[in-house]
Protein backbone atom coordinates (compact mmCIF):
# COMPACT_ATOMS: atom_id res chain seq x y z
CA UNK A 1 2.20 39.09 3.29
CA UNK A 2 4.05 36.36 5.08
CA UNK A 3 4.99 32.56 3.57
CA UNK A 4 5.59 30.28 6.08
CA UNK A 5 7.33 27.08 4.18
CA UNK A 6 9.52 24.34 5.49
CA UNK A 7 11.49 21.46 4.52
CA UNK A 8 12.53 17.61 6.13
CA UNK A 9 8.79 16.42 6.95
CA UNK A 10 9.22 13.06 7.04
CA UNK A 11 7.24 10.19 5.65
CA UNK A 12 8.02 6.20 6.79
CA UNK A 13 6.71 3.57 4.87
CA UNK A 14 7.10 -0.17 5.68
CA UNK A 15 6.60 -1.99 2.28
CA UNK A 16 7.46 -5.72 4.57
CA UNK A 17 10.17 -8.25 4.60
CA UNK A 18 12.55 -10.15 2.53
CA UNK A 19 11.82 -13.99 1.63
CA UNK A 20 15.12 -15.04 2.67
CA UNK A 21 15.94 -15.18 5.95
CA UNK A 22 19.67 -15.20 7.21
CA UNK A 23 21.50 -14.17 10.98
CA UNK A 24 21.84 -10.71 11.75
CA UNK A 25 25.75 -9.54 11.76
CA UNK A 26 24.94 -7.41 14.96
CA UNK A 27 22.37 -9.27 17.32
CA UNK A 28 22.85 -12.69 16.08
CA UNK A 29 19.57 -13.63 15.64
CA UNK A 30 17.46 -15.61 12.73
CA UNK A 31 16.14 -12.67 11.06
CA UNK A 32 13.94 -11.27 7.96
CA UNK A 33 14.83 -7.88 6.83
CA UNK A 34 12.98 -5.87 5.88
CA UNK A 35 12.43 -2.83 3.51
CA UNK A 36 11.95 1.01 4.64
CA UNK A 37 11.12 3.80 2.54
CA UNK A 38 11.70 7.72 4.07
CA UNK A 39 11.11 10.94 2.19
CA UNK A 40 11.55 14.08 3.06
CA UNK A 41 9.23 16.53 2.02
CA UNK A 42 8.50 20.47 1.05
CA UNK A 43 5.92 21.79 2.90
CA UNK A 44 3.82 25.28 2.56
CA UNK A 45 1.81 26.53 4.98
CA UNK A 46 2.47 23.21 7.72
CA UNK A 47 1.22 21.75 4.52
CA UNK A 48 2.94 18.58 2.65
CA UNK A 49 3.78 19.52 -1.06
CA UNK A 50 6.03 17.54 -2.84
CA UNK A 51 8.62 14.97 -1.64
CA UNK A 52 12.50 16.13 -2.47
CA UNK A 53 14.39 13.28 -1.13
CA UNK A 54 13.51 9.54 -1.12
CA UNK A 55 15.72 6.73 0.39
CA UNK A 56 15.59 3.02 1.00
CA UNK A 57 16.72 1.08 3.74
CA UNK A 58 16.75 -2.50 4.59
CA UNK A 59 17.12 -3.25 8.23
CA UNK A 60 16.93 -5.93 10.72
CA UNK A 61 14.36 -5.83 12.78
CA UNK A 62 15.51 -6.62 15.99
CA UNK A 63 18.20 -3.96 16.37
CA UNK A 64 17.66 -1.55 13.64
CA UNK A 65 21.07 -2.61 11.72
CA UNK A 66 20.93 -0.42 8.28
CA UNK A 67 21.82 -3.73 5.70
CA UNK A 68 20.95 -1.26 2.67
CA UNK A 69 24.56 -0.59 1.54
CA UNK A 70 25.38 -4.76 1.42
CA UNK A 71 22.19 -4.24 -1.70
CA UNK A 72 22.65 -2.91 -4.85
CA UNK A 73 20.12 0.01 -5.63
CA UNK A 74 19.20 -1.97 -8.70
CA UNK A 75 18.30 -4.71 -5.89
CA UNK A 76 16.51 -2.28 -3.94
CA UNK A 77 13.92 -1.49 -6.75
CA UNK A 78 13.50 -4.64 -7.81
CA UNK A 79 12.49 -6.19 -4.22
CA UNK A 80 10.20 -2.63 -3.52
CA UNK A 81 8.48 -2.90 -6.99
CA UNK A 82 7.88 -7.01 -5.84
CA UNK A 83 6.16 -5.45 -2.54
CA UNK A 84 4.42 -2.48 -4.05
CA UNK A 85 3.00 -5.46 -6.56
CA UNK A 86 2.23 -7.96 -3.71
CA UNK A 87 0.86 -5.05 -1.73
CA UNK A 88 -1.64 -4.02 -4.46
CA UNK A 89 -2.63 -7.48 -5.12
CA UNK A 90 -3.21 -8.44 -1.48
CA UNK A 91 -5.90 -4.98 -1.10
CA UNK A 92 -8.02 -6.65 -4.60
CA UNK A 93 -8.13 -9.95 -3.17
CA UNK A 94 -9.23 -8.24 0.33
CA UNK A 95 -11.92 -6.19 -1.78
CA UNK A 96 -13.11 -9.38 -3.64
CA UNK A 97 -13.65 -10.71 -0.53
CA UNK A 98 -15.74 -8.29 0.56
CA UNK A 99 -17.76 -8.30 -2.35
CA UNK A 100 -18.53 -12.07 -2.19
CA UNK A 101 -19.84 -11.27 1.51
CA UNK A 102 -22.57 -8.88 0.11
């Protein structure tokens, strides 16, 4: 009996951009950054299990510059909780909406 498992299947997710809005250090232009999570996951079977690693990055999106280590981790949370919050908020108000239509 053979088990095929693996490891470093990678999810992106794009929770948006930062309020503030400053000039990149590397491409000099007027830029949002914004806020990147990746995890790396176990897999079983070519199958997704559980994630093992999880990382944040804030980056410019014009050239890709990684600004995470200029924010706190503390900072980091804080700002992703705001999106995951705005996020959640934004898909009731879409459902509402398409209740009203009915």
């Amino acid at each position: 009996m053979f088990i095929i498992f693996g490891w470093n299947h990678i999810k992106i997710k794009e929770y948006g951009v930062f309020d503030e809005s400053f000039v990149c250090f590397n491409c000099h232009n007027q830029i949002k950054l914004r806020l990147i999570r990746i995890q790396k996951w176990f897999e079983l079977f070519f199958i997704p299990v559980f994630p093992y690693s999880s990382k944040f990055f804030a980056t410019c999106p014009i050239c890709g510059l990684d600004y995470s280590a200029k924010i706190s981790n503390d900072g980091l949370n804080k700002l992703t909780r705001e999106l995951e919050i705005a996020e959640i908020e934004g898909k009731v108000k879409e459902q509402n909406e398409i209740r009203k239509s009915y």
